[in-house]
PDB file of N, CA and C in Angstrom:
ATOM      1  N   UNK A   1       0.842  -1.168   0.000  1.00  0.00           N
ATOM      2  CA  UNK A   1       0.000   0.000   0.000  1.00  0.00           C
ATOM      3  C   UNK A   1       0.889   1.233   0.000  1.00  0.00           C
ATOM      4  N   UNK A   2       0.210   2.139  -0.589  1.00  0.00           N
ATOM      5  CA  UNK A   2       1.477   3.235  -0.944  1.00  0.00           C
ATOM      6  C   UNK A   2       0.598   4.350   0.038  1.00  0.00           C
ATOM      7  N   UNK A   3       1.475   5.140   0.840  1.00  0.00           N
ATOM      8  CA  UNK A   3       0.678   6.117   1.705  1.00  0.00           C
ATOM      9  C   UNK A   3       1.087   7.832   1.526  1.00  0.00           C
ATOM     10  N   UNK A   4       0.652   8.692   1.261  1.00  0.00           N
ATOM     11  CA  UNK A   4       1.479  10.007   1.458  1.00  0.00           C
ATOM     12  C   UNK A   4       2.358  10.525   2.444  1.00  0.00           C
ATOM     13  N   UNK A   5       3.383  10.755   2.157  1.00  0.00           N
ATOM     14  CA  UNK A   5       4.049  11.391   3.681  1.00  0.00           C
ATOM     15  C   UNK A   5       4.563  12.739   3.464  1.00  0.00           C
ATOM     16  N   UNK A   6       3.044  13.760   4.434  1.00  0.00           N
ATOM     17  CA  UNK A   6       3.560  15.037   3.962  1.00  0.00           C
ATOM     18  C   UNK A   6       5.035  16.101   4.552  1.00  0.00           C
ATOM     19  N   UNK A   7       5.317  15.590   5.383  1.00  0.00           N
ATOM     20  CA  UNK A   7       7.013  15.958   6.019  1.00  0.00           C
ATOM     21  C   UNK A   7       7.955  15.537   5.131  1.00  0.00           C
ATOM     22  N   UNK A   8       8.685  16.192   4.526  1.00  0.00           N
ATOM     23  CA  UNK A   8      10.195  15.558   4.028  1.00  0.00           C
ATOM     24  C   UNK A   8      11.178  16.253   5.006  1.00  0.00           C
ATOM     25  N   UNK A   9      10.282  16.798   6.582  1.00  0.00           N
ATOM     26  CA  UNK A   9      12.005  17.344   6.635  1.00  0.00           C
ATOM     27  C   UNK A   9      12.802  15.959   7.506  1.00  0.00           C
ATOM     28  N   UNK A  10      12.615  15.456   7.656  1.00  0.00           N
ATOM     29  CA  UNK A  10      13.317  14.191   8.161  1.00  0.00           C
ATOM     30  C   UNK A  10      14.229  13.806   7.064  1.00  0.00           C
ATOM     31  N   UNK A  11      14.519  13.525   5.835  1.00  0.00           N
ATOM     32  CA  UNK A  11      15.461  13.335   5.122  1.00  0.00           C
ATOM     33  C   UNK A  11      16.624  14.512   5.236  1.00  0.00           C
ATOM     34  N   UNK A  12      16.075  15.780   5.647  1.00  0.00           N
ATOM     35  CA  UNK A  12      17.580  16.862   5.580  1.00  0.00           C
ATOM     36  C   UNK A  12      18.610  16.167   6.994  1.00  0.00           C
ATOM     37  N   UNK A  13      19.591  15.787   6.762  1.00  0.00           N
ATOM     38  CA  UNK A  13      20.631  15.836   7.406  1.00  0.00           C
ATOM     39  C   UNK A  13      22.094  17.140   8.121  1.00  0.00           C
ATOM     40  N   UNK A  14      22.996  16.800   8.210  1.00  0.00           N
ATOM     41  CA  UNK A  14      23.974  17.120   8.178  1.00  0.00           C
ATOM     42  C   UNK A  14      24.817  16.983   7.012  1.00  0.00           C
ATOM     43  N   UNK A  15      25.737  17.449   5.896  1.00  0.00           N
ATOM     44  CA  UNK A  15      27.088  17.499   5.282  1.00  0.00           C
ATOM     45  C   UNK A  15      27.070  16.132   5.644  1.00  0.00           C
ATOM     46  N   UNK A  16      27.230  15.178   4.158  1.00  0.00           N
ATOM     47  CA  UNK A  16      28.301  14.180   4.588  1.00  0.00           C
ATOM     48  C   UNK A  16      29.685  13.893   3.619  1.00  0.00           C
ATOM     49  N   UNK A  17      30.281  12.824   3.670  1.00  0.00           N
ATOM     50  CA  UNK A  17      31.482  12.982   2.581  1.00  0.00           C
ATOM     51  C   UNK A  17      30.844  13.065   1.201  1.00  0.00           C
ATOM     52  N   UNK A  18      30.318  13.401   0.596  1.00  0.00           N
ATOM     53  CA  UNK A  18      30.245  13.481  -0.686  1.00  0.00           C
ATOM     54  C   UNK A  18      29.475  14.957  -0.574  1.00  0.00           C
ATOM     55  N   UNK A  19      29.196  15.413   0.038  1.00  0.00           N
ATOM     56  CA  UNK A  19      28.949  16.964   0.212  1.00  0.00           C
ATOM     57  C   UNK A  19      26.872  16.905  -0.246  1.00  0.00           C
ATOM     58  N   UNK A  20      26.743  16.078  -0.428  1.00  0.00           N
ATOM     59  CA  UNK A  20      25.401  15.928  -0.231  1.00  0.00           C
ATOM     60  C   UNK A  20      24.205  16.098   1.355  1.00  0.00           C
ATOM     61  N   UNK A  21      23.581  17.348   1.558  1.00  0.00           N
ATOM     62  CA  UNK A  21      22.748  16.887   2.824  1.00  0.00           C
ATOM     63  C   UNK A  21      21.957  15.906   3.352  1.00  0.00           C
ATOM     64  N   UNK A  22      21.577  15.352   1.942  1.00  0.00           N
ATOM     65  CA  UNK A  22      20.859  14.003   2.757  1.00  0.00           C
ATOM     66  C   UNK A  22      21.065  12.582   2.996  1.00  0.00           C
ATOM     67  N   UNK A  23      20.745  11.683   4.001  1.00  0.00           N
ATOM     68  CA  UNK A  23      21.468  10.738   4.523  1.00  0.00           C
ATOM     69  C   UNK A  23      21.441   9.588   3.544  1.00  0.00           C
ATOM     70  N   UNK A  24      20.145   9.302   2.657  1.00  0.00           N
ATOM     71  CA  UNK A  24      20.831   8.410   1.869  1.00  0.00           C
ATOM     72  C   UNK A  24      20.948   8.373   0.883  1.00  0.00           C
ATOM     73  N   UNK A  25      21.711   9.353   0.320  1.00  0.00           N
ATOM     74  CA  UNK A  25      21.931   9.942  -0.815  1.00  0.00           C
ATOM     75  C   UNK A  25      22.920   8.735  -1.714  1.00  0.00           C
ATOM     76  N   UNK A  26      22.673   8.578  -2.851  1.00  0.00           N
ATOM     77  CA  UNK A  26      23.158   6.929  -3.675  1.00  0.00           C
ATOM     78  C   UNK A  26      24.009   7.657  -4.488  1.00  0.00           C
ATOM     79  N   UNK A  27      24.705   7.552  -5.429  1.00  0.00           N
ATOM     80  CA  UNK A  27      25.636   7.977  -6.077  1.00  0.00           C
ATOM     81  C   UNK A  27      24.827   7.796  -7.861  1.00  0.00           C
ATOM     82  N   UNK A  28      24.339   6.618  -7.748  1.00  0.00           N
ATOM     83  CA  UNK A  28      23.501   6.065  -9.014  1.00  0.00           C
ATOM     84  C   UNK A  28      22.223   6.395  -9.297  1.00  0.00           C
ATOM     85  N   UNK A  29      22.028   6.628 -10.209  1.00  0.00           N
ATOM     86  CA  UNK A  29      20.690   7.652 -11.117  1.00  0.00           C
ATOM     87  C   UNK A  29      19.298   6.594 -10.446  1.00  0.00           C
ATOM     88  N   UNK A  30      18.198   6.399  -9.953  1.00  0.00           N
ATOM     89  CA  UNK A  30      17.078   6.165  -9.435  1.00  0.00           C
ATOM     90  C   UNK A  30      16.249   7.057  -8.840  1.00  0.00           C
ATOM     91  N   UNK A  31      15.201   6.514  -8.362  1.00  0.00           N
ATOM     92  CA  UNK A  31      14.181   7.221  -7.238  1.00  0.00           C
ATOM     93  C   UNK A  31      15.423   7.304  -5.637  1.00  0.00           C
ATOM     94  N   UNK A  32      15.041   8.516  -5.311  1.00  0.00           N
ATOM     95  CA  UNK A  32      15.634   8.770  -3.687  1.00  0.00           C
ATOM     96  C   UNK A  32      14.882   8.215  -2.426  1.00  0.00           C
ATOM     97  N   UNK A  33      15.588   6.882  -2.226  1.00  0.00           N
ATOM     98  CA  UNK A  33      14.526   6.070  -1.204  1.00  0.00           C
ATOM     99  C   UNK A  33      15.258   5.895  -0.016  1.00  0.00           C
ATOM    100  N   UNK A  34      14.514   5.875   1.101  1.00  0.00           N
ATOM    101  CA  UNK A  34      15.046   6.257   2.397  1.00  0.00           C
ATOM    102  C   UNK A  34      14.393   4.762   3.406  1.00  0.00           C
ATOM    103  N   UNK A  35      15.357   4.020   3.727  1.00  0.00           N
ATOM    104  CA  UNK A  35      14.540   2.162   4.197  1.00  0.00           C
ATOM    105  C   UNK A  35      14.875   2.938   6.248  1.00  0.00           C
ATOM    106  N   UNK A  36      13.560   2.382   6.650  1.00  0.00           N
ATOM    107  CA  UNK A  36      13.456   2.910   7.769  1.00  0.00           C
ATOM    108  C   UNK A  36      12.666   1.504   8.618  1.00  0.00           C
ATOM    109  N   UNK A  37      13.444   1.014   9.371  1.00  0.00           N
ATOM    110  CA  UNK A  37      12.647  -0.485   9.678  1.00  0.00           C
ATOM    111  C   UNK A  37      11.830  -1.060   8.562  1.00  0.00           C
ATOM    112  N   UNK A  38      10.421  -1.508   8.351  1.00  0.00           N
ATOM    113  CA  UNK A  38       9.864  -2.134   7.794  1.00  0.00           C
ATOM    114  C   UNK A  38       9.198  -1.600   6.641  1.00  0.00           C
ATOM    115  N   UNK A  39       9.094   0.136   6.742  1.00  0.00           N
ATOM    116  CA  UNK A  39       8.598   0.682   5.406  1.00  0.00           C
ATOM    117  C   UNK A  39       9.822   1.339   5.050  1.00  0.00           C
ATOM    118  N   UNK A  40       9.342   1.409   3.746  1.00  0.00           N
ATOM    119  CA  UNK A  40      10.168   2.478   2.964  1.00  0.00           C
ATOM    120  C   UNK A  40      10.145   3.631   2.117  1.00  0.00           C
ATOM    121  N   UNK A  41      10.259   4.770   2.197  1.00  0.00           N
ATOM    122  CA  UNK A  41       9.787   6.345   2.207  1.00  0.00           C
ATOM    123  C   UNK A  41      10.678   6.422   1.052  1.00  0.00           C
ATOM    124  N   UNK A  42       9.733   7.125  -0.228  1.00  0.00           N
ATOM    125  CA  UNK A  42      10.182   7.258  -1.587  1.00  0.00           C
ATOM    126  C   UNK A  42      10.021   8.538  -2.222  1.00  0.00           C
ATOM    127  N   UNK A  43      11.095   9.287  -2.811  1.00  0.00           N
ATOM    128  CA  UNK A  43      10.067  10.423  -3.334  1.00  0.00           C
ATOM    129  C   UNK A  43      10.163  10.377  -4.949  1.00  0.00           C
ATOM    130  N   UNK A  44       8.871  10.562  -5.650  1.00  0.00           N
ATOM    131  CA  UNK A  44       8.782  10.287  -6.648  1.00  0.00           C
ATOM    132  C   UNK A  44       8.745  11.730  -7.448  1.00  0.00           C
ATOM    133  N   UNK A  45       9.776  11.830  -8.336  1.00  0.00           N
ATOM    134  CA  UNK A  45       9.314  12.789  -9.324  1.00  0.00           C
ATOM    135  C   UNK A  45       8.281  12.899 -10.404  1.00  0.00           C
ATOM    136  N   UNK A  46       7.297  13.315 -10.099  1.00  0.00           N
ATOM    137  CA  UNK A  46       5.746  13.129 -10.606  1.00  0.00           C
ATOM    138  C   UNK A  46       6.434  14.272 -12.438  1.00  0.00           C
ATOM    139  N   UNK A  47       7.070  15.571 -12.062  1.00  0.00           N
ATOM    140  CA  UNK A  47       7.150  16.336 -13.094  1.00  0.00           C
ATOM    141  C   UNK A  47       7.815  15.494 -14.136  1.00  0.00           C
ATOM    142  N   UNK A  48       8.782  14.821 -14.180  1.00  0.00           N
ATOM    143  CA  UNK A  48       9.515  14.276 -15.036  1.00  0.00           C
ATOM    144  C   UNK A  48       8.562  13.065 -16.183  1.00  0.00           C
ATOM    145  N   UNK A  49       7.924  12.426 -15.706  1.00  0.00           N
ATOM    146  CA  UNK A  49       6.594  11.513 -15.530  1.00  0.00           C
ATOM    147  C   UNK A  49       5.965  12.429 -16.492  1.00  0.00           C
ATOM    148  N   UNK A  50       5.123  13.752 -16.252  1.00  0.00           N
ATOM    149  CA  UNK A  50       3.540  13.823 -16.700  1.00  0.00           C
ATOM    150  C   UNK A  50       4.221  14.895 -17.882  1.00  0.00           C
ATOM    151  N   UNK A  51       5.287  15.324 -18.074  1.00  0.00           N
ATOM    152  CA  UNK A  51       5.726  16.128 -19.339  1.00  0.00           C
ATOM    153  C   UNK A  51       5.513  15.922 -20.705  1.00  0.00           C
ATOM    154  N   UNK A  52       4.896  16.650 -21.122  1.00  0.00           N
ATOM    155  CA  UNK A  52       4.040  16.399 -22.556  1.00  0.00           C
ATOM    156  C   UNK A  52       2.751  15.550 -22.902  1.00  0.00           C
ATOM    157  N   UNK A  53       2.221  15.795 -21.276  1.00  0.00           N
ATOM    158  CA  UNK A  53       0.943  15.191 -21.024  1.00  0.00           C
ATOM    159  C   UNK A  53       0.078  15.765 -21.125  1.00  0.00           C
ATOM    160  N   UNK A  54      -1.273  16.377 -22.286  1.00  0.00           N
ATOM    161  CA  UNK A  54      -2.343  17.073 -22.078  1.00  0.00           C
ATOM    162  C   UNK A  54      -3.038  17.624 -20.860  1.00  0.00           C
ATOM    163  N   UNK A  55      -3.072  18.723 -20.583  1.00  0.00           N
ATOM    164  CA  UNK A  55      -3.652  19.632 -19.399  1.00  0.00           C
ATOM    165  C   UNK A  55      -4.770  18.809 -18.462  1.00  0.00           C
ATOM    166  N   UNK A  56      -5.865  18.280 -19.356  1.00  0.00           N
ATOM    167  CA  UNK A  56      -7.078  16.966 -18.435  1.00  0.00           C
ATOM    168  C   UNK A  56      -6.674  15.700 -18.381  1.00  0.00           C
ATOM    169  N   UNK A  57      -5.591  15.625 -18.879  1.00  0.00           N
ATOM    170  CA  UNK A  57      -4.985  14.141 -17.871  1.00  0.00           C
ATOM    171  C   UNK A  57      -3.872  13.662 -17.312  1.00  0.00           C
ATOM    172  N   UNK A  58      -3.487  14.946 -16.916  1.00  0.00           N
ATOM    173  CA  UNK A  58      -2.382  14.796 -15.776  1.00  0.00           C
ATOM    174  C   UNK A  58      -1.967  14.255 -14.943  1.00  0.00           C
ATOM    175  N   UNK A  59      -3.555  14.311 -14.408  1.00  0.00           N
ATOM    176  CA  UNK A  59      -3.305  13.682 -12.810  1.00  0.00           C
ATOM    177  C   UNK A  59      -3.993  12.378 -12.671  1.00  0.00           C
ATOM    178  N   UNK A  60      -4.742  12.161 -13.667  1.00  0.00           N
ATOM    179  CA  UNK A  60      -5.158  10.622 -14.037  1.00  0.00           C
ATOM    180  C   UNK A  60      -4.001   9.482 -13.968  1.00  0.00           C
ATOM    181  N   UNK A  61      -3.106  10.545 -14.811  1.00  0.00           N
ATOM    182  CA  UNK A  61      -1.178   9.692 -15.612  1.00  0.00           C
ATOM    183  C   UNK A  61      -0.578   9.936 -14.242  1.00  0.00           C
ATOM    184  N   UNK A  62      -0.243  10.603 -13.988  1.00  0.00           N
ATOM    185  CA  UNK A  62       0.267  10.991 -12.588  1.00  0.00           C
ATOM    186  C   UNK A  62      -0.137   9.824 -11.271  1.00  0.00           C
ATOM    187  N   UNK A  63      -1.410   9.181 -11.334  1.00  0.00           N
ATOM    188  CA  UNK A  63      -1.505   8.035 -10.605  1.00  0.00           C
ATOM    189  C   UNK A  63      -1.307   6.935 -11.477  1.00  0.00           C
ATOM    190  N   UNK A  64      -1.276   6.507 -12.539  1.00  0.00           N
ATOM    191  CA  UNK A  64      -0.738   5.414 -13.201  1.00  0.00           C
ATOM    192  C   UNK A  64       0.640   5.351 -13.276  1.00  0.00           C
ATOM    193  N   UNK A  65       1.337   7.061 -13.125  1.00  0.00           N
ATOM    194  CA  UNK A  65       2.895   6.145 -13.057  1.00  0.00           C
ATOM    195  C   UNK A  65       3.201   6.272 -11.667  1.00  0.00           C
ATOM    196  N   UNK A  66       2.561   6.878 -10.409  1.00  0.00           N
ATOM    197  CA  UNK A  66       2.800   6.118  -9.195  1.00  0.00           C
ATOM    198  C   UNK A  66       2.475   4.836  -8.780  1.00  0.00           C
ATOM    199  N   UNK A  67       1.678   4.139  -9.498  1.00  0.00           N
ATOM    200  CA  UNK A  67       1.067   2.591  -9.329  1.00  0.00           C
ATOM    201  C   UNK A  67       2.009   2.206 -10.411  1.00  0.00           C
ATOM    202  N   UNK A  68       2.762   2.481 -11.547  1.00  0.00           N
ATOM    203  CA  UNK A  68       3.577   1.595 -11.766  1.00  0.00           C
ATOM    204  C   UNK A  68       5.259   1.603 -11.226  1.00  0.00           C
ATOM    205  N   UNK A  69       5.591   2.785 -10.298  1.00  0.00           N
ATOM    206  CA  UNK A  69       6.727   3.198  -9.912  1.00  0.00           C
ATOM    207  C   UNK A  69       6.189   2.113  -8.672  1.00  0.00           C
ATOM    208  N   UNK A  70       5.347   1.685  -7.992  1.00  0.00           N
ATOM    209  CA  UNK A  70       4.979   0.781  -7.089  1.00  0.00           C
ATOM    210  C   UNK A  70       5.390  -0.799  -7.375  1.00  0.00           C
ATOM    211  N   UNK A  71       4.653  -0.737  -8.623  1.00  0.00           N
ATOM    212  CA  UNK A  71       4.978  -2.182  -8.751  1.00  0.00           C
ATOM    213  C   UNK A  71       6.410  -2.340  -9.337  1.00  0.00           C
ATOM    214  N   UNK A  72       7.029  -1.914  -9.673  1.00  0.00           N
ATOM    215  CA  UNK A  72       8.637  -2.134  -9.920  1.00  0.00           C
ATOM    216  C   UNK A  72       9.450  -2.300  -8.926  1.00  0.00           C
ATOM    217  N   UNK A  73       9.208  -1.112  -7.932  1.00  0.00           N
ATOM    218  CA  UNK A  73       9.574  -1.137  -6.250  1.00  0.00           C
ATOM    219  C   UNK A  73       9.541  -2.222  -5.674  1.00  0.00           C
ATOM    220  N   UNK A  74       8.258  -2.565  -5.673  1.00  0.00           N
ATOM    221  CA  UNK A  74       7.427  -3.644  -4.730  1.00  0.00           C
ATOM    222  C   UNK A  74       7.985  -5.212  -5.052  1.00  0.00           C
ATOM    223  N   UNK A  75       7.723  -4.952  -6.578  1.00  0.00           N
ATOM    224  CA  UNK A  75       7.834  -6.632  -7.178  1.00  0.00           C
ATOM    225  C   UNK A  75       6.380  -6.854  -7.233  1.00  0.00           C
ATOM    226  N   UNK A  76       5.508  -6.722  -7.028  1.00  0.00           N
ATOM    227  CA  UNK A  76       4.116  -7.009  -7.200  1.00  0.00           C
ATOM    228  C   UNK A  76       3.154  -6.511  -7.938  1.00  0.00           C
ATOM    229  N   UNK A  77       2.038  -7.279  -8.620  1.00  0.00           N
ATOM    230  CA  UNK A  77       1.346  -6.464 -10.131  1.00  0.00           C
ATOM    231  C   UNK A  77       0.250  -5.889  -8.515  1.00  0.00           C
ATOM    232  N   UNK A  78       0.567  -6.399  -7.087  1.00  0.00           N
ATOM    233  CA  UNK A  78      -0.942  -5.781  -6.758  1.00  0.00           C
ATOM    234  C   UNK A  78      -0.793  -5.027  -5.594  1.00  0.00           C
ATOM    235  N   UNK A  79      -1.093  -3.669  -6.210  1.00  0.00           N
ATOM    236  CA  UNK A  79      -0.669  -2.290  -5.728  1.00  0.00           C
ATOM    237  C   UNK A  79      -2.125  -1.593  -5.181  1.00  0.00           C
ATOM    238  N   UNK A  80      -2.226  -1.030  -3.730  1.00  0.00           N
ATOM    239  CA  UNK A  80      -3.572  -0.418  -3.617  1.00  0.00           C
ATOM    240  C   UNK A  80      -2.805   0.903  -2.708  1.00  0.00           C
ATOM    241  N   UNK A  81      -3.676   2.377  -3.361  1.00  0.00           N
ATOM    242  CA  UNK A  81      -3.128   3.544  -3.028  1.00  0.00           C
ATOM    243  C   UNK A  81      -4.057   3.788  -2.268  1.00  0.00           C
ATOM    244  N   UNK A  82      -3.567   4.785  -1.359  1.00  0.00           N
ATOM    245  CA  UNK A  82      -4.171   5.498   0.302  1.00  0.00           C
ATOM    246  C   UNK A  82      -4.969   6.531  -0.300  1.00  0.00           C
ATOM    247  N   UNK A  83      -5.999   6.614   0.093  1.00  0.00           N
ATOM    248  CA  UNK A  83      -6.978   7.816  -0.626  1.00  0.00           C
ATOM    249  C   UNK A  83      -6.510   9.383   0.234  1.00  0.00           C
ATOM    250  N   UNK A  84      -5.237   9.566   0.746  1.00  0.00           N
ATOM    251  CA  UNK A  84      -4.527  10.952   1.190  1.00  0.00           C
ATOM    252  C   UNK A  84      -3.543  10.820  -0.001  1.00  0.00           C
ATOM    253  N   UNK A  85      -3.066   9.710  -0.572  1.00  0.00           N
ATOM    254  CA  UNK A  85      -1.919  10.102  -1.820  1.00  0.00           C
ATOM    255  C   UNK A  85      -2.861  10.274  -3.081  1.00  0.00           C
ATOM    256  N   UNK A  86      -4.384  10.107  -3.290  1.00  0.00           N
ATOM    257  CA  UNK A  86      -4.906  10.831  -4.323  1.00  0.00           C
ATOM    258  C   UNK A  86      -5.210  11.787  -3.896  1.00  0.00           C
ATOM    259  N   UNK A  87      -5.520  12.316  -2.186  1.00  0.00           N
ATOM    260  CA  UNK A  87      -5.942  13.749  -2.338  1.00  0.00           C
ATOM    261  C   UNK A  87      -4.625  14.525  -2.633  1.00  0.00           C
ATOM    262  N   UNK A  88      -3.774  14.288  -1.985  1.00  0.00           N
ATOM    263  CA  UNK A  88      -2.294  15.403  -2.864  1.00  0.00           C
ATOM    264  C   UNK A  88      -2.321  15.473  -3.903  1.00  0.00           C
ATOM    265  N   UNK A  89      -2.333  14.398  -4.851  1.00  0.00           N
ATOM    266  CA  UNK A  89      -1.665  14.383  -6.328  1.00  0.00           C
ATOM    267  C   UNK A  89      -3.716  15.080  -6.907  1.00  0.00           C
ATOM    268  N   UNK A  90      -4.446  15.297  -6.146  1.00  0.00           N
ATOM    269  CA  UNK A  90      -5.560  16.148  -7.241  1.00  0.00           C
ATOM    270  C   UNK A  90      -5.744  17.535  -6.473  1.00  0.00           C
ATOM    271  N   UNK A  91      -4.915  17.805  -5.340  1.00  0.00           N
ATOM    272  CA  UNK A  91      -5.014  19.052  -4.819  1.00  0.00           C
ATOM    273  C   UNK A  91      -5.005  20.479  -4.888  1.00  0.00           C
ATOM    274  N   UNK A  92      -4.252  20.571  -6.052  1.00  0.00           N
ATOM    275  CA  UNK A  92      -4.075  21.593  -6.951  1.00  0.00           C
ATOM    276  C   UNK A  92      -5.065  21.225  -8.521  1.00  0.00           C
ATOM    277  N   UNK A  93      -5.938  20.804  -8.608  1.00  0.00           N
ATOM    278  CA  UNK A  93      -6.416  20.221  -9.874  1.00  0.00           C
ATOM    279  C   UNK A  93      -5.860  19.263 -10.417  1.00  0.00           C
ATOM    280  N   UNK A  94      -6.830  19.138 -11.640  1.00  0.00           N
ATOM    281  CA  UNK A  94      -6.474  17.872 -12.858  1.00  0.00           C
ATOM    282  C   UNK A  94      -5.143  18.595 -13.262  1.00  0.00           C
ATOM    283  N   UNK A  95      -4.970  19.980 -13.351  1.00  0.00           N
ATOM    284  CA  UNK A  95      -3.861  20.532 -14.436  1.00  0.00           C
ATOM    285  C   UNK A  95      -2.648  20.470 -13.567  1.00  0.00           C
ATOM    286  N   UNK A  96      -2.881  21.011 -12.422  1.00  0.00           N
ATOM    287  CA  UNK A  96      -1.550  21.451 -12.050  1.00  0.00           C
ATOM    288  C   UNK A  96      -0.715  20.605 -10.832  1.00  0.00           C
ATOM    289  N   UNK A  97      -0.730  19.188 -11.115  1.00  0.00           N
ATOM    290  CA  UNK A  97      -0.174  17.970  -9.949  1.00  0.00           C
ATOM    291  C   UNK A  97       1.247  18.841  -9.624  1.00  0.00           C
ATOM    292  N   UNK A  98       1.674  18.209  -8.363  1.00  0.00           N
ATOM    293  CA  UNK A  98       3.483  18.537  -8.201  1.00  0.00           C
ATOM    294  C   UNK A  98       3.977  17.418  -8.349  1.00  0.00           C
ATOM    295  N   UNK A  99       5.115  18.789  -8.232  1.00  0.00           N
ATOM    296  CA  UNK A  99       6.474  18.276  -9.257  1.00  0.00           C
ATOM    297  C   UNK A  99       6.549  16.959  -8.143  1.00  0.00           C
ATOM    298  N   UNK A 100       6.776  16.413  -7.494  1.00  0.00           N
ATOM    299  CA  UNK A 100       7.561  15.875  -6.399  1.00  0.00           C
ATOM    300  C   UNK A 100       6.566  15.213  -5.614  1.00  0.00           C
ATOM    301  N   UNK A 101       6.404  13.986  -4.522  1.00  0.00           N
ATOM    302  CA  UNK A 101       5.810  13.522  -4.039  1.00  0.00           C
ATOM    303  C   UNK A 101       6.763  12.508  -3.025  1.00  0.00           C
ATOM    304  N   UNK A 102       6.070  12.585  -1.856  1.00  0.00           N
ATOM    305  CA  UNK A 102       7.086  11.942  -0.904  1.00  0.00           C
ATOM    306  C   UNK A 102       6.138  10.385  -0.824  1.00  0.00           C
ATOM    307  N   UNK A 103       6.256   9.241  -0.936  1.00  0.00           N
ATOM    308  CA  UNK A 103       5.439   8.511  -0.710  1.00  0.00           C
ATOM    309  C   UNK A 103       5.593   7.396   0.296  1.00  0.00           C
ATOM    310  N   UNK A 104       5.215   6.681   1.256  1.00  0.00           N
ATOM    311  CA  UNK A 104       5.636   5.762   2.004  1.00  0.00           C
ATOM    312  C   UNK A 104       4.854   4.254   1.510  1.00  0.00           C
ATOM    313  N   UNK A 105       6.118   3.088   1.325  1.00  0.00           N
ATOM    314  CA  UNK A 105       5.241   1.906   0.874  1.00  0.00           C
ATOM    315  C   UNK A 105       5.569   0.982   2.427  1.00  0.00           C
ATOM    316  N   UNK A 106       4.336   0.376   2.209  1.00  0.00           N
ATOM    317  CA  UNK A 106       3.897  -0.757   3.597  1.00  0.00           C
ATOM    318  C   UNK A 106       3.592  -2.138   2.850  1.00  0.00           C
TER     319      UNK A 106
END
């Protein structure tokens, strides 16, 4: 189950050797995922995703590629989203989703 998590300030850290602030910052091109005991806190770039996507279906696409950024994650075709991660991603309208989304999977 994929849940919203509206705080990201828990990922800002301190400076570490690679001069990056946050703690688990990877060196290799992916999603920025943060493993915390048993879940794991993801943030998804929604802008990169819905670019050159018609204005009325943004945020339709915008939950199809968080349910498929799920199942790649997960390993599983069976993915069910928290009805607080559709109210973010339609909060601003059909047109105008954000760029960015912090998401927690369980």
């Amino acid at each position: 189950m994929m849940t919203y998590r509206p705080n990201a300030g828990s990922f800002l850290g301190t400076t570490n050797q690679n001069g990056s602030r946050r703690e688990g910052w990877r060196e290799e091109k992916g999603p920025f995922c943060h493993q915390r005991g048993d879940d794991r806190e993801c943030t998804i770039n929604i802008h990169k995703r819905s670019h050159g996507v018609g204005f009325k279906k943004r945020a339709p696409r915008a939950l199809k590629e968080i349910r498929k950024f799920a199942k790649k994650e997960m390993g599983t075709p069976d993915v069910c989203t928290d009805t607080r991660l559709n109210e973010a991603v339609w909060a601003k309208g059909i047109r105008n989703v954000p760029y960015q989304i912090h998401v927690q999977k369980m």
